[in-house]
PDB file of N, CA and C in Angstrom:
ATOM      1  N   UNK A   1      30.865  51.270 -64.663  1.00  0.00           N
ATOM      2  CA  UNK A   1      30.009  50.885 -63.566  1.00  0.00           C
ATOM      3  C   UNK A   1      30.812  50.109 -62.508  1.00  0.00           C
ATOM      4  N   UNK A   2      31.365  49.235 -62.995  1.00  0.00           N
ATOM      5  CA  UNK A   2      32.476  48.409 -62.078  1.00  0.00           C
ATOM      6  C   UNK A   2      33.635  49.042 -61.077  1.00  0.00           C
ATOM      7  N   UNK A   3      33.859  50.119 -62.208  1.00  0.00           N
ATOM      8  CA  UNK A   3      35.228  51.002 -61.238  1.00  0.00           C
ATOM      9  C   UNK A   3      34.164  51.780 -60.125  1.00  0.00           C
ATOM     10  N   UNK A   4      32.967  52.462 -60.381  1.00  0.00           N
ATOM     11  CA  UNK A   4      32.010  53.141 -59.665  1.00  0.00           C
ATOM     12  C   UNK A   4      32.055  52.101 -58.213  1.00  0.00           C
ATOM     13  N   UNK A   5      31.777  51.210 -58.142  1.00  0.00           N
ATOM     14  CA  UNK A   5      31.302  49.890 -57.435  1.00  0.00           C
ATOM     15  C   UNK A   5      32.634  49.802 -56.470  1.00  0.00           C
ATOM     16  N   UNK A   6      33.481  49.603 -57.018  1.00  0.00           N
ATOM     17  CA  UNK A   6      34.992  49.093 -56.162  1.00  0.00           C
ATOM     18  C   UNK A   6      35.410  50.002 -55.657  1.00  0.00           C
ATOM     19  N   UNK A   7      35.775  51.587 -56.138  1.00  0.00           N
ATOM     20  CA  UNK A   7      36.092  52.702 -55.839  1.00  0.00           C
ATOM     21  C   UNK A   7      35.460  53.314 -54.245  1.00  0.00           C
ATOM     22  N   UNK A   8      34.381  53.171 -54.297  1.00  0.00           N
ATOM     23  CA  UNK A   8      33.584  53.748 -53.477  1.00  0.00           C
ATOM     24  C   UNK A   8      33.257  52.642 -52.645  1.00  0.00           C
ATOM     25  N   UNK A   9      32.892  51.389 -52.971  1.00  0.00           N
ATOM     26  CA  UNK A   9      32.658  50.408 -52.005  1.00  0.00           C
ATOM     27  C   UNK A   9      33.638  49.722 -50.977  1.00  0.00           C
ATOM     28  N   UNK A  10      33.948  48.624 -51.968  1.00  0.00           N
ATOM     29  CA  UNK A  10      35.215  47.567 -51.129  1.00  0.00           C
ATOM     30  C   UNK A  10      36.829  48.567 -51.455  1.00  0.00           C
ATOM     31  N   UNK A  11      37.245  48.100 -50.676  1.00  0.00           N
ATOM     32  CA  UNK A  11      39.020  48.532 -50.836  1.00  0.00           C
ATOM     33  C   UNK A  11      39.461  47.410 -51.652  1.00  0.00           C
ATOM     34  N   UNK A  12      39.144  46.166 -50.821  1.00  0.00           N
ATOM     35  CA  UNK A  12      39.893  45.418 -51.148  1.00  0.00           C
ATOM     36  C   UNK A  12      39.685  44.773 -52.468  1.00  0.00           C
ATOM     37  N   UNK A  13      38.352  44.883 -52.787  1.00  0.00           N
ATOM     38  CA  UNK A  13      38.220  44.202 -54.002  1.00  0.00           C
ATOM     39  C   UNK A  13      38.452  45.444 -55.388  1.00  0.00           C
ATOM     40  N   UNK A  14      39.018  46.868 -54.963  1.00  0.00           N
ATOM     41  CA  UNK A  14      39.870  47.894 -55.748  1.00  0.00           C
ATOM     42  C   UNK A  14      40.916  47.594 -56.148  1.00  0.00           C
ATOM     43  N   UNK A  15      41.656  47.205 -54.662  1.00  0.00           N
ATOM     44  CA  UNK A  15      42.765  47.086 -55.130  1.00  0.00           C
ATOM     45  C   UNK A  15      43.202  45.529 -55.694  1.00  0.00           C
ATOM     46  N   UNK A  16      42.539  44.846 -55.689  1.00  0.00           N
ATOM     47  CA  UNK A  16      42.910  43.255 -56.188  1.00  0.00           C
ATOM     48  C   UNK A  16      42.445  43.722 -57.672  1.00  0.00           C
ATOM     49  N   UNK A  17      41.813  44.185 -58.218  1.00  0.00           N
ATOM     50  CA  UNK A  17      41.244  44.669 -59.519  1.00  0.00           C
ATOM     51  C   UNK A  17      42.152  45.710 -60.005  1.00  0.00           C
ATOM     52  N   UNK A  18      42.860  46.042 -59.114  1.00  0.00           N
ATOM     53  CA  UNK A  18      43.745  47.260 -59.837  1.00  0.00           C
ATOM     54  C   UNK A  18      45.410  46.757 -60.049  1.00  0.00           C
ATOM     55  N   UNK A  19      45.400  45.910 -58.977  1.00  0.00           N
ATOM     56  CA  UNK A  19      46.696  45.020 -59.042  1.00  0.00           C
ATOM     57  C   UNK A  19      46.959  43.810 -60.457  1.00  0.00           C
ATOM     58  N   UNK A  20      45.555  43.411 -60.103  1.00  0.00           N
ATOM     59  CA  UNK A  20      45.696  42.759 -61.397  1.00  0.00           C
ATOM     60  C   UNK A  20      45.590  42.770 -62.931  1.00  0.00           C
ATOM     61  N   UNK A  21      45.141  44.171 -63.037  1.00  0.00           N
ATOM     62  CA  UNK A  21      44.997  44.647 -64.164  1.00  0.00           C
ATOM     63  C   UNK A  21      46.126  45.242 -65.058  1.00  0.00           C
ATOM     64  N   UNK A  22      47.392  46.053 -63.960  1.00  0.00           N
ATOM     65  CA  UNK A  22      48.711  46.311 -64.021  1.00  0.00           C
ATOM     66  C   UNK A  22      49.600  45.261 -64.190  1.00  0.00           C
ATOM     67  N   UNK A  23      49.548  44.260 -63.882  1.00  0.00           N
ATOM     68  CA  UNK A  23      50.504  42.633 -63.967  1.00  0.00           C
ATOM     69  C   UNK A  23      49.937  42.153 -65.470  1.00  0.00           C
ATOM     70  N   UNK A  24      48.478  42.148 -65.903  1.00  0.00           N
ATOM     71  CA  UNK A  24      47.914  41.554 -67.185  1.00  0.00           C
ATOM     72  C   UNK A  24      48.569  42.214 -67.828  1.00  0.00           C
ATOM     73  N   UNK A  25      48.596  43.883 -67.785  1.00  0.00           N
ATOM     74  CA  UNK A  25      49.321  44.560 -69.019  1.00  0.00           C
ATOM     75  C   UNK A  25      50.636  44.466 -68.785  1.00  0.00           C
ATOM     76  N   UNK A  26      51.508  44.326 -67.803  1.00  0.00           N
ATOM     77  CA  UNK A  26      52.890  44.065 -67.825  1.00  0.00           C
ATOM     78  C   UNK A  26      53.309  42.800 -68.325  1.00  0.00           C
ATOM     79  N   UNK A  27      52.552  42.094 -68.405  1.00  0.00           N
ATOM     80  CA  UNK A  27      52.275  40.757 -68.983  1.00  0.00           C
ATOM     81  C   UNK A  27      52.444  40.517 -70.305  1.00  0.00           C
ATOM     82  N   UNK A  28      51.370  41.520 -70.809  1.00  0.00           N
ATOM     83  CA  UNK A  28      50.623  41.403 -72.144  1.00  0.00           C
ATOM     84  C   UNK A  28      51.754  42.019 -72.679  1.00  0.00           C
ATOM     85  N   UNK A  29      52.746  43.110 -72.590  1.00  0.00           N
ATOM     86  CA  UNK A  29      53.277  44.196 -73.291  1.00  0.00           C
ATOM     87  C   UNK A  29      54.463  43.216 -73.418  1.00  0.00           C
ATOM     88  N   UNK A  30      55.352  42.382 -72.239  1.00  0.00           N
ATOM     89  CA  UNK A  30      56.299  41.572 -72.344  1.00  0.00           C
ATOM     90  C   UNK A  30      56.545  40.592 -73.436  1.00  0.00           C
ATOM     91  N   UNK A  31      54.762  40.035 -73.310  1.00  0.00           N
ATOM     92  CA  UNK A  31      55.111  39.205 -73.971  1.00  0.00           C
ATOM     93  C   UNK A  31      54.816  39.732 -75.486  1.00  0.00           C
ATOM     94  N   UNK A  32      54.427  40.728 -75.923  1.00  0.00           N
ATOM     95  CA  UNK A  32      54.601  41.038 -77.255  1.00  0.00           C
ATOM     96  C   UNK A  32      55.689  41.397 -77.388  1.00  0.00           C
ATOM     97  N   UNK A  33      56.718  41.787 -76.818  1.00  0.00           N
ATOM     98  CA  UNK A  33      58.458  42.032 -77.064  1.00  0.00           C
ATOM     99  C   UNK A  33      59.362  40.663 -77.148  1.00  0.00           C
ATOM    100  N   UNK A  34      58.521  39.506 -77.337  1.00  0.00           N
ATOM    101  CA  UNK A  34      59.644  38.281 -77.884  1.00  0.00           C
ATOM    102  C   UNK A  34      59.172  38.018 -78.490  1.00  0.00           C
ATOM    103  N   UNK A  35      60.484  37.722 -79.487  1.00  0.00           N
ATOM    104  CA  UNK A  35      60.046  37.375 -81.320  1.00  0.00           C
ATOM    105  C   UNK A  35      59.710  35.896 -81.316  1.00  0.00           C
ATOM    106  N   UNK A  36      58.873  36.058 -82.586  1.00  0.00           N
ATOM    107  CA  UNK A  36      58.503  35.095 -82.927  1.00  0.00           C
ATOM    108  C   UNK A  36      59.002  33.507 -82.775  1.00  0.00           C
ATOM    109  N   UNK A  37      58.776  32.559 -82.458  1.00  0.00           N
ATOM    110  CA  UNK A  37      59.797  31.229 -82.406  1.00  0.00           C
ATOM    111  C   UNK A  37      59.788  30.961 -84.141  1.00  0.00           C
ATOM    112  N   UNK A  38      61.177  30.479 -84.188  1.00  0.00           N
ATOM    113  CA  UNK A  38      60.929  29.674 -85.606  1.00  0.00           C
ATOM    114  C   UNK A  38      60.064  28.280 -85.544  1.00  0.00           C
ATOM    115  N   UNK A  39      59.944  27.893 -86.814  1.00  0.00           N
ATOM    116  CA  UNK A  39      59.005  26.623 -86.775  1.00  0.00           C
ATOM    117  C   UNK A  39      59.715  26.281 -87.758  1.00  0.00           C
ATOM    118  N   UNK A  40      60.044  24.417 -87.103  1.00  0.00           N
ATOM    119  CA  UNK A  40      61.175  23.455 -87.588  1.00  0.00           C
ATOM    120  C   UNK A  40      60.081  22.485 -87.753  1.00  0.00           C
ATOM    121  N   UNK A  41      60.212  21.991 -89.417  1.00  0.00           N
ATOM    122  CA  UNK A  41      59.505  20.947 -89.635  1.00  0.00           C
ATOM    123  C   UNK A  41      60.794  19.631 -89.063  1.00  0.00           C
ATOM    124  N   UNK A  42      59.640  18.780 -88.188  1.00  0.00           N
ATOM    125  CA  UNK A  42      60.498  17.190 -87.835  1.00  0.00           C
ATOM    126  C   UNK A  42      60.204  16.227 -88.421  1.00  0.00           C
ATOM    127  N   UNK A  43      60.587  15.056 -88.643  1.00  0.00           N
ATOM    128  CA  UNK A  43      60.603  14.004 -89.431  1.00  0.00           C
ATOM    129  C   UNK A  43      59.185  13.439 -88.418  1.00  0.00           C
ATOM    130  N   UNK A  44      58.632  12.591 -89.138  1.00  0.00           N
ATOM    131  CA  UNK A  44      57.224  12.025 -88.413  1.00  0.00           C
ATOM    132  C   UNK A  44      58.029  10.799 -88.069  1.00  0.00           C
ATOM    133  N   UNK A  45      56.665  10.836 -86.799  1.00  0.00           N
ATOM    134  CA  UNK A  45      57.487   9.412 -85.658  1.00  0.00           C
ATOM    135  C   UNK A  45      56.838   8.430 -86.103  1.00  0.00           C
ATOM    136  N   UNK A  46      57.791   7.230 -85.771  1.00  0.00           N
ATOM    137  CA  UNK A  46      56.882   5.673 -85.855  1.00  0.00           C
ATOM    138  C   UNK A  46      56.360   5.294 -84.842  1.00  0.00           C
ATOM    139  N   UNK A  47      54.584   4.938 -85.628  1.00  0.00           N
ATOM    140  CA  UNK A  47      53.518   4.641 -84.904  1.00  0.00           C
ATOM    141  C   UNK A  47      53.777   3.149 -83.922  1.00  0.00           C
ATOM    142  N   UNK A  48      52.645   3.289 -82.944  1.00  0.00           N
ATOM    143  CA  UNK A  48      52.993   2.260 -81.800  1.00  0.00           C
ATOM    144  C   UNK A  48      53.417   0.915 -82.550  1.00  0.00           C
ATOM    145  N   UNK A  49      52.407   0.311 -83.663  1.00  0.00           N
ATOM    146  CA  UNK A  49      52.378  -0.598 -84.200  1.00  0.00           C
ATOM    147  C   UNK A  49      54.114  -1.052 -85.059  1.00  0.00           C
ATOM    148  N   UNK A  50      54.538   0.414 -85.281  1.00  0.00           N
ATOM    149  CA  UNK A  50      55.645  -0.111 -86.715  1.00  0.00           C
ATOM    150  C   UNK A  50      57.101  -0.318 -84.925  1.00  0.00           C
ATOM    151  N   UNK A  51      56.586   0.319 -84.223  1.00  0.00           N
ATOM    152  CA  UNK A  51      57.872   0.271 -83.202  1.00  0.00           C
ATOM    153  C   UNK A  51      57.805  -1.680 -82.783  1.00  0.00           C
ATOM    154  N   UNK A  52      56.596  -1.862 -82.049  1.00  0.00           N
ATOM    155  CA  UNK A  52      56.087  -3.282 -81.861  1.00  0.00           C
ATOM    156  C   UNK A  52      56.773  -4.075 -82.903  1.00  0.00           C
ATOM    157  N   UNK A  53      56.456  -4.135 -84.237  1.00  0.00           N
ATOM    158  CA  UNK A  53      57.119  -5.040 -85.416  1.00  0.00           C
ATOM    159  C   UNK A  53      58.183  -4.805 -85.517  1.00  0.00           C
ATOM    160  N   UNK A  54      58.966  -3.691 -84.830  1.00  0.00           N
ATOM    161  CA  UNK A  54      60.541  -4.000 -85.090  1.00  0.00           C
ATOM    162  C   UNK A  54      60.977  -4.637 -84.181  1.00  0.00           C
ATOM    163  N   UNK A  55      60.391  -4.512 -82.670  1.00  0.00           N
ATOM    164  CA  UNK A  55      61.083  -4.929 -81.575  1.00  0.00           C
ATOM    165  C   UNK A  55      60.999  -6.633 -81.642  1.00  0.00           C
ATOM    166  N   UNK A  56      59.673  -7.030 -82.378  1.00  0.00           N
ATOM    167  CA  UNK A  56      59.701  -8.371 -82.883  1.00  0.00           C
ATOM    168  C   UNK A  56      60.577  -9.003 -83.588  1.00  0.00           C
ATOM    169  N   UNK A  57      60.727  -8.039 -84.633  1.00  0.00           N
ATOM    170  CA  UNK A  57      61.867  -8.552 -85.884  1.00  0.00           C
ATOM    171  C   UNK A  57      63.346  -8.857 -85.104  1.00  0.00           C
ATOM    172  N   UNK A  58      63.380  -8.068 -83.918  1.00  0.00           N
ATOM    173  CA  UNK A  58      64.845  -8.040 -83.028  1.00  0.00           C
ATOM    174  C   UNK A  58      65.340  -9.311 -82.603  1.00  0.00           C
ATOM    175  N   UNK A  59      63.695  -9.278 -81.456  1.00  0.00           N
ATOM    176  CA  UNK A  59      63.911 -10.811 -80.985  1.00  0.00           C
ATOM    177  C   UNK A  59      63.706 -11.827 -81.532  1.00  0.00           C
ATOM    178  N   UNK A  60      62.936 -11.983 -83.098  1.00  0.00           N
ATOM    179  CA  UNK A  60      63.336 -13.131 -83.727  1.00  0.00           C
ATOM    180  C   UNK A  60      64.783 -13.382 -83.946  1.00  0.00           C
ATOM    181  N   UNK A  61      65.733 -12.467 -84.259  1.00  0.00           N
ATOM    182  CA  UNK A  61      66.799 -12.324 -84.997  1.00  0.00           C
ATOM    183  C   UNK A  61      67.412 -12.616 -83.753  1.00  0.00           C
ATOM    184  N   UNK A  62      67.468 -12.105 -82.696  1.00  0.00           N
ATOM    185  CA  UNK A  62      68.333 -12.572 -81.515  1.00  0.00           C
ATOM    186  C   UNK A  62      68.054 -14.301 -81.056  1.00  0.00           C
ATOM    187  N   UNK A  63      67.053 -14.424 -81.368  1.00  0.00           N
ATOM    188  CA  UNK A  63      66.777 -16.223 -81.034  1.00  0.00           C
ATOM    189  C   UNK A  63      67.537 -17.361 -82.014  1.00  0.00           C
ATOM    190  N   UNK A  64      67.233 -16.781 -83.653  1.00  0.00           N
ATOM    191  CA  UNK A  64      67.805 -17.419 -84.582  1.00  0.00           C
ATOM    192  C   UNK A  64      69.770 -17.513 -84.471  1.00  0.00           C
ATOM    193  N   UNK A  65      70.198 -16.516 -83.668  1.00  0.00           N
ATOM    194  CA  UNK A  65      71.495 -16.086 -83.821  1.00  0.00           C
ATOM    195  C   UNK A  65      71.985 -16.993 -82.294  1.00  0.00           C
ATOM    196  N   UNK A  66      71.157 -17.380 -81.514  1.00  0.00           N
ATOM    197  CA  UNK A  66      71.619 -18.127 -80.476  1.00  0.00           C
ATOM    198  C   UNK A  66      71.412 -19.965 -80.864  1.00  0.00           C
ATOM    199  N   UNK A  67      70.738 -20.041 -81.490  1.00  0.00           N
ATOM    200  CA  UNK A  67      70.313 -21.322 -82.309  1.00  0.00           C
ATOM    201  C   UNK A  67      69.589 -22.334 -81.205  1.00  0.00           C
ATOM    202  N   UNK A  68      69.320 -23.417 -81.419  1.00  0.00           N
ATOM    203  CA  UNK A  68      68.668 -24.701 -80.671  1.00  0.00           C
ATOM    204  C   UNK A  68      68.779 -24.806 -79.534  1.00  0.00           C
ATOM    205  N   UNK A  69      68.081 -24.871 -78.484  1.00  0.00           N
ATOM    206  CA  UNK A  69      68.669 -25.543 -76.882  1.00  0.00           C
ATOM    207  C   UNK A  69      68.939 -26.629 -76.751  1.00  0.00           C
ATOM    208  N   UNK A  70      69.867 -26.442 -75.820  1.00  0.00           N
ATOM    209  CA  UNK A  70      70.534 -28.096 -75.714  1.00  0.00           C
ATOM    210  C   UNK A  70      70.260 -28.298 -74.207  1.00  0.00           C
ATOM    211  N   UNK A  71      69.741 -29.440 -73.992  1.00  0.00           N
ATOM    212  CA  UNK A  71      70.148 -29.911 -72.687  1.00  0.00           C
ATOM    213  C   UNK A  71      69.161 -30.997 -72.794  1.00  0.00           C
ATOM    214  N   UNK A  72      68.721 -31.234 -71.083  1.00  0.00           N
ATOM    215  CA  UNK A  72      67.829 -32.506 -70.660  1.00  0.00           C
ATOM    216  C   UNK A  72      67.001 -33.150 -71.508  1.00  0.00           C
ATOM    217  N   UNK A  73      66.251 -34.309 -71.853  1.00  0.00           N
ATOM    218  CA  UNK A  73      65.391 -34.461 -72.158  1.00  0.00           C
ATOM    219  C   UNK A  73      63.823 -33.900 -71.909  1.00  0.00           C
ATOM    220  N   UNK A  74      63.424 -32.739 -70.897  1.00  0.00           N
ATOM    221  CA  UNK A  74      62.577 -32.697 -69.986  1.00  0.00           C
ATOM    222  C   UNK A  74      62.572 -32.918 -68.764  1.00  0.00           C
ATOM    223  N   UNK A  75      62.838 -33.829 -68.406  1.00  0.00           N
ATOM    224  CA  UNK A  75      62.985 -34.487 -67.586  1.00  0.00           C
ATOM    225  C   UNK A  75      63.614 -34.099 -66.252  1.00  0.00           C
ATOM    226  N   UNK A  76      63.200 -34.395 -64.661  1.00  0.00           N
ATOM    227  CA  UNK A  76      63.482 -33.709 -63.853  1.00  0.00           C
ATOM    228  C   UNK A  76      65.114 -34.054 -63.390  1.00  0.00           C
ATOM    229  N   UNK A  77      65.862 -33.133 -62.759  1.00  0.00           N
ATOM    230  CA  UNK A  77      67.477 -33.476 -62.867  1.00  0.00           C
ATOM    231  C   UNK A  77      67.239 -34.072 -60.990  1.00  0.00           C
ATOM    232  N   UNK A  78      66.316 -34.493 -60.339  1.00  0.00           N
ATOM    233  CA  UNK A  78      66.086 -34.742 -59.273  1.00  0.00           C
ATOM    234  C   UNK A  78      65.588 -36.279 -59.551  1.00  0.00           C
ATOM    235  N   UNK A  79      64.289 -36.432 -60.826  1.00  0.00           N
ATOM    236  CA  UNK A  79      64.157 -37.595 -60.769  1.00  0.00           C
ATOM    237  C   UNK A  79      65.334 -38.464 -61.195  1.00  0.00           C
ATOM    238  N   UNK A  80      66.353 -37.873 -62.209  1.00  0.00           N
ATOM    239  CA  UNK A  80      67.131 -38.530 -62.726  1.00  0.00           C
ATOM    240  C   UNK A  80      68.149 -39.109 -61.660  1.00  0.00           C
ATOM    241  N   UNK A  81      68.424 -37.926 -61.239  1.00  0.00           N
ATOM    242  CA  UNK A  81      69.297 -38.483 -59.503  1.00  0.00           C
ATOM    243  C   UNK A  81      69.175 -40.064 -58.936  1.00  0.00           C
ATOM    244  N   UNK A  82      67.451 -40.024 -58.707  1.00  0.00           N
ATOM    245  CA  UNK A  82      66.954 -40.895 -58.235  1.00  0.00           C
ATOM    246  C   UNK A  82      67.099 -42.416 -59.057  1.00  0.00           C
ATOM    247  N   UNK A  83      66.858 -42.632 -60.261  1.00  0.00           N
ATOM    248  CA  UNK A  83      67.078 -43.123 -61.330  1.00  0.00           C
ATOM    249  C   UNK A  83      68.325 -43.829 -61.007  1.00  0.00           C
ATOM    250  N   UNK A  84      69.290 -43.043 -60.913  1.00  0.00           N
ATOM    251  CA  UNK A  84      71.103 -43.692 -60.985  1.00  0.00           C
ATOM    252  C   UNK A  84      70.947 -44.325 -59.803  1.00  0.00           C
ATOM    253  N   UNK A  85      70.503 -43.938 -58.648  1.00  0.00           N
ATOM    254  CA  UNK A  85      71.017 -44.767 -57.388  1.00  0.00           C
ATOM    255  C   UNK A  85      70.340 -46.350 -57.550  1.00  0.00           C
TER     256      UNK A  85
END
């Protein structure tokens, strides 16, 4: 009924129906001529949470490895200025 309809009616909507029907099967036929992909099992990833607890474990370990701060009492190095004079 459809080819009846386009054939005899529109041109244009023939040939857009006929164009595209030749590209689907050039399509379709292509892509049944590449083989199969293999399928590679991958190691499972670490979840948001286990990445978070390592990046923690890091920067504890980087803080402990720099040890204590040293310096001022708090105290402003402007008031102290003031202080000496």
């Amino acid at each position: 009924m459809f080819m009846f309809f386009c054939y005899n009616f529109a041109s244009a909507l023939a040939l857009y129906w006929t164009v595209q029907n030749v590209i689907s099967i050039f399509q379709t036929w292509l892509m049944k001529r590449q083989p199969e992909p293999e399928l590679v099992k991958q190691a499972p990833r670490a979840s948001f949470m286990e990445m978070a607890m390592a990046a923690r474990q890091q920067q504890d370990a980087a803080k402990k490895a720099k040890g204590p701060r040293t310096g001022g009492g708090g105290g402003s190095a402007f008031r102290d200025q003031q202080r000496k004079q």
